[in-house]
N, C-alpha and C. Protein backbone atom coordinates (compact mmCIF):
# COMPACT_ATOMS: atom_id res chain seq x y z
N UNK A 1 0.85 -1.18 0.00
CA UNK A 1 0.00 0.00 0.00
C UNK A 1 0.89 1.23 0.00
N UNK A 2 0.15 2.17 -0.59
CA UNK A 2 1.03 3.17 -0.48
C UNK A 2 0.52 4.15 0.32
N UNK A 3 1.40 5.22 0.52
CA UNK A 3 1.25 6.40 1.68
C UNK A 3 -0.21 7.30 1.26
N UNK A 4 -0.82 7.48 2.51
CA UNK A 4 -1.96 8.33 2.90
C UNK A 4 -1.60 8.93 3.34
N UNK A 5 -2.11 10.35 2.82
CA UNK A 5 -2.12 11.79 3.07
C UNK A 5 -2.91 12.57 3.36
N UNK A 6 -3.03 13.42 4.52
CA UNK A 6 -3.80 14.06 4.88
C UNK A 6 -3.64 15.80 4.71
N UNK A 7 -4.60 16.67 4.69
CA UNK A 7 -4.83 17.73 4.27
C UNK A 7 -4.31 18.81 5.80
N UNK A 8 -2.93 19.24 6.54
CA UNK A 8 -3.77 19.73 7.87
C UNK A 8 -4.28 20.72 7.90
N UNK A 9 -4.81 21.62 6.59
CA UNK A 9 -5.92 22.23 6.91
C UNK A 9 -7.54 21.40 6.90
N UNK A 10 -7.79 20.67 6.40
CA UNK A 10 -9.01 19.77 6.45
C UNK A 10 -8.88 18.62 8.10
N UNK A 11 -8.51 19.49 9.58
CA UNK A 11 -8.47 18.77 10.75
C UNK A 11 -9.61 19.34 11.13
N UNK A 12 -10.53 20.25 11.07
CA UNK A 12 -11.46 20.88 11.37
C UNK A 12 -12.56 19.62 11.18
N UNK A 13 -12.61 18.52 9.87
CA UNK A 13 -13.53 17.77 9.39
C UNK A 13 -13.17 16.37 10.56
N UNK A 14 -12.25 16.33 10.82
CA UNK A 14 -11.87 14.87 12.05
C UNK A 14 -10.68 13.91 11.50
N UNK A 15 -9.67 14.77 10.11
CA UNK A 15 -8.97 13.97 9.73
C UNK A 15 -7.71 13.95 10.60
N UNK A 16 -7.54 14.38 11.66
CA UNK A 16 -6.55 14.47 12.64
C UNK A 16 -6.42 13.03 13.31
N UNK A 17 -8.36 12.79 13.86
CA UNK A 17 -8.54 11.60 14.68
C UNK A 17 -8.37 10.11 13.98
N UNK A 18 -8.68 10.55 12.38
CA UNK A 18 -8.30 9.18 11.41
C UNK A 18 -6.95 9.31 11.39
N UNK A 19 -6.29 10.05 11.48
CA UNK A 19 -4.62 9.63 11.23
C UNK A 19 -4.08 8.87 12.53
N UNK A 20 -4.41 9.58 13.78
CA UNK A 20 -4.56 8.47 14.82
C UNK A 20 -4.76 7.44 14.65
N UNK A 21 -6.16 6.98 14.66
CA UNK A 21 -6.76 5.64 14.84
C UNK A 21 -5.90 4.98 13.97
N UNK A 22 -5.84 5.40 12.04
CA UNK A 22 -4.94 4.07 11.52
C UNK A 22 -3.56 4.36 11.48
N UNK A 23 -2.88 5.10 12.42
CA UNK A 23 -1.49 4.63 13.23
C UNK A 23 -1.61 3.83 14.18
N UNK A 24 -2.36 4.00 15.25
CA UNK A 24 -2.64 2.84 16.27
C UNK A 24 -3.13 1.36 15.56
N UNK A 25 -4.10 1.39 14.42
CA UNK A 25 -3.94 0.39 14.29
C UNK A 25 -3.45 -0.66 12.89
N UNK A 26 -2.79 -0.03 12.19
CA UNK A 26 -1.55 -0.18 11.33
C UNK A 26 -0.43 0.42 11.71
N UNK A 27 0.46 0.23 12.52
CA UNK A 27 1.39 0.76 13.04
C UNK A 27 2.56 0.91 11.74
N UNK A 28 2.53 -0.04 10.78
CA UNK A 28 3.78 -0.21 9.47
C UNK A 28 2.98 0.60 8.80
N UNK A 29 2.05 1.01 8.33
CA UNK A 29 1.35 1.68 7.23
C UNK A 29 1.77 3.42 7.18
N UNK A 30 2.91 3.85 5.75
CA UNK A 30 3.02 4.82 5.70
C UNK A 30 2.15 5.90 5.57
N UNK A 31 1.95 6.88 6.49
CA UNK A 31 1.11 8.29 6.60
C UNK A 31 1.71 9.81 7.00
N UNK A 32 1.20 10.79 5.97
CA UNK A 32 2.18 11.90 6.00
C UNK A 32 0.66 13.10 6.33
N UNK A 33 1.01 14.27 7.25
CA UNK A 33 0.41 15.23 6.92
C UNK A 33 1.13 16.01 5.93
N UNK A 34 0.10 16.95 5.44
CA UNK A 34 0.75 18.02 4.59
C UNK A 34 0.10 19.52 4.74
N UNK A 35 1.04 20.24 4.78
CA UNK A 35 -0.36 21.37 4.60
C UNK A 35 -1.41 21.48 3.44
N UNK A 36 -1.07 21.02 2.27
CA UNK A 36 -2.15 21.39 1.32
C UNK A 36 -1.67 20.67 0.06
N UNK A 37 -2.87 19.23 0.22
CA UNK A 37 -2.85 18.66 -0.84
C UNK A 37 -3.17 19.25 -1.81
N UNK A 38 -3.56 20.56 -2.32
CA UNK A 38 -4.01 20.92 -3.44
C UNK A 38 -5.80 20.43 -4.04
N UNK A 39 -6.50 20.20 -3.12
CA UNK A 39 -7.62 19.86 -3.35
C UNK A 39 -8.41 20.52 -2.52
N UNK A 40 -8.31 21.96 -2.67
CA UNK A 40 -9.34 22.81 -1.11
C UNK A 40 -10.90 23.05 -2.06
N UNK A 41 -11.20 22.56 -3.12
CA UNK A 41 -12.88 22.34 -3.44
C UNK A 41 -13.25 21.42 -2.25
N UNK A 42 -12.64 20.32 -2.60
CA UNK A 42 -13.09 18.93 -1.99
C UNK A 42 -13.22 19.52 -0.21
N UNK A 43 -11.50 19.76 0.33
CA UNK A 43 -11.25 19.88 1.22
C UNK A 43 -12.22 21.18 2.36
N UNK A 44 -12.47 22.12 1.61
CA UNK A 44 -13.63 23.36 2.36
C UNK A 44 -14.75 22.66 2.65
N UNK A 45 -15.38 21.83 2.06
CA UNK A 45 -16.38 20.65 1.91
C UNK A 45 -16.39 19.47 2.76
N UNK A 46 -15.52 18.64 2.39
CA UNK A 46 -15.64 17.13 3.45
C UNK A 46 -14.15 16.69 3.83
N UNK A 47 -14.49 15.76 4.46
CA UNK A 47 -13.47 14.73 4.96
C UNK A 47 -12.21 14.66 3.84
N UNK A 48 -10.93 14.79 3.85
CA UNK A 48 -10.17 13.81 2.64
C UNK A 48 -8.99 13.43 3.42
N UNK A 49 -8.75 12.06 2.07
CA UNK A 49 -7.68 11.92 2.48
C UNK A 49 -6.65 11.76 0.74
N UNK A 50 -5.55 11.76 0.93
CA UNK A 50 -5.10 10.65 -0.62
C UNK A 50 -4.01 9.77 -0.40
N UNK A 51 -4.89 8.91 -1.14
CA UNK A 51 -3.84 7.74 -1.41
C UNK A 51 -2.96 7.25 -2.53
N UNK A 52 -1.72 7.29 -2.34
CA UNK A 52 -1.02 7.22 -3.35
C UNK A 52 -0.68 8.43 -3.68
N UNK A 53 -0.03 8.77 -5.14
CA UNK A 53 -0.09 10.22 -5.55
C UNK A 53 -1.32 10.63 -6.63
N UNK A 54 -2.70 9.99 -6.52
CA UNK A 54 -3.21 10.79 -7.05
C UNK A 54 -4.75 10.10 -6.73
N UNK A 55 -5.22 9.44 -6.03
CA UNK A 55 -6.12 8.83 -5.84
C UNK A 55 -7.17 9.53 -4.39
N UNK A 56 -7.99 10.16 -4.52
CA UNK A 56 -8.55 11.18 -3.64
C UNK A 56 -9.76 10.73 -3.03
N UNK A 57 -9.96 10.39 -1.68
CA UNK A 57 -10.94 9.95 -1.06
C UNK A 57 -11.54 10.94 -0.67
N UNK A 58 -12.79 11.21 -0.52
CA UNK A 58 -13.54 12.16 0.38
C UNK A 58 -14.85 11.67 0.68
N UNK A 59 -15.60 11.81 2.13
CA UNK A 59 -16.31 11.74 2.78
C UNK A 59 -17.09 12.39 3.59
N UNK A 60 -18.81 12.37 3.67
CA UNK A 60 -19.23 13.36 4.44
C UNK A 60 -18.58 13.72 5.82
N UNK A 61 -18.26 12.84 6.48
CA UNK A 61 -18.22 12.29 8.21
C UNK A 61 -16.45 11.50 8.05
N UNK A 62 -16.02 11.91 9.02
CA UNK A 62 -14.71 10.92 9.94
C UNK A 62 -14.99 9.43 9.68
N UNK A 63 -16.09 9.32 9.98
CA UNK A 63 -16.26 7.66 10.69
C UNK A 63 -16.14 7.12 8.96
N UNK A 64 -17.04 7.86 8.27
CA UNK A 64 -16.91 7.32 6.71
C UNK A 64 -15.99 7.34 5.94
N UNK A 65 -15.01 8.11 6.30
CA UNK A 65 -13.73 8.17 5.44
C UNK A 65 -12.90 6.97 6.02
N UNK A 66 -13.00 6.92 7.22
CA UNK A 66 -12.34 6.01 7.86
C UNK A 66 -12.53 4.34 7.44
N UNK A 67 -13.93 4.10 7.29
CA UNK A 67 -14.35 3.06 7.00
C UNK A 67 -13.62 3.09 5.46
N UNK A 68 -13.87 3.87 4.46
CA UNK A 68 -13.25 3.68 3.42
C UNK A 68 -11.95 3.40 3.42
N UNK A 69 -10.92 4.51 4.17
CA UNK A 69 -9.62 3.85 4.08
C UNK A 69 -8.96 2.91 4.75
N UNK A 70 -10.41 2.13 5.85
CA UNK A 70 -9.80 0.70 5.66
C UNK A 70 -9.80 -0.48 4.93
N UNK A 71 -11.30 -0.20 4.22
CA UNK A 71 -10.97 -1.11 2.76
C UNK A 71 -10.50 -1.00 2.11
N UNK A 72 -9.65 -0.16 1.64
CA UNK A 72 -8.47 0.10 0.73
C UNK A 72 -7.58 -0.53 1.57
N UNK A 73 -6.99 -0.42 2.68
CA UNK A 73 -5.89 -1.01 3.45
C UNK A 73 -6.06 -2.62 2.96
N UNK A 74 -7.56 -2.51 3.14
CA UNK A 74 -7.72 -4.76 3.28
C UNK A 74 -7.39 -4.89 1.99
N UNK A 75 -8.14 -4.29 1.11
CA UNK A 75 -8.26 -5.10 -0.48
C UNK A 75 -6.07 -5.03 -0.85
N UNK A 76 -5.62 -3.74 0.16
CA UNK A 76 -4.26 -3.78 -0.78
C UNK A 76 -3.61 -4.91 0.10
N UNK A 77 -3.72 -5.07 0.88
CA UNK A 77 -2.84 -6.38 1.74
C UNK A 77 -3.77 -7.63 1.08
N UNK A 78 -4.41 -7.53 0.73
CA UNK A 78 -5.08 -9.00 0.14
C UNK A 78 -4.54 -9.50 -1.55
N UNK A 79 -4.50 -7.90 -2.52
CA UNK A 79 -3.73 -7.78 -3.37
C UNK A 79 -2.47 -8.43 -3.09
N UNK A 80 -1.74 -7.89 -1.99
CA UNK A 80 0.29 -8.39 -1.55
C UNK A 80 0.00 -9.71 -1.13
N UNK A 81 -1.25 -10.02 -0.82
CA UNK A 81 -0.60 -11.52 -0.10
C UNK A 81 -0.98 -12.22 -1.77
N UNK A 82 -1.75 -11.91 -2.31
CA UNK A 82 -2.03 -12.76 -3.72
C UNK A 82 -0.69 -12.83 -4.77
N UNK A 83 0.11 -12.10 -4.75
CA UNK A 83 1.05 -11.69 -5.50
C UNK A 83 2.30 -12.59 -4.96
């Protein structure tokens, strides 16, 4: 998997508490803040995060972004173990 990125102007939406939670619970899984992914439509608006260098999640709510970027976590470790 590759590195997730967070917006730290978009901490106002709860992406502070998702970078937490999946450090605590992917402790190997690379994650970077940044100040500004370059996506402040999305970002004034909802939740984001990105994955990879160009793949852009966004969500109404914390809890939903969250849920999303852990199925991306599963499907990519399920991808590495298939390989």
């Amino acid at each position: 998997m590759k590195t997730i990125k967070y917006c730290c102007r978009n901490e106002k939406f709860g992406s502070k508490q998702i970078y937490k939670s999946i450090k605590h619970e992917f402790p190997k899984l690379k994650q970077k803040k940044k100040d500004c992914l370059g996506n402040c439509r999305h970002c004034r608006k909802e939740c984001i995060a990105m994955v990879g260098k160009k793949r852009l999640i966004c969500a109404e709510s914390p809890d939903v972004l969250y849920a999303q970027l852990k199925q991306i976590i599963a499907e990519s470790r399920a991808e590495s173990a298939m390989a």
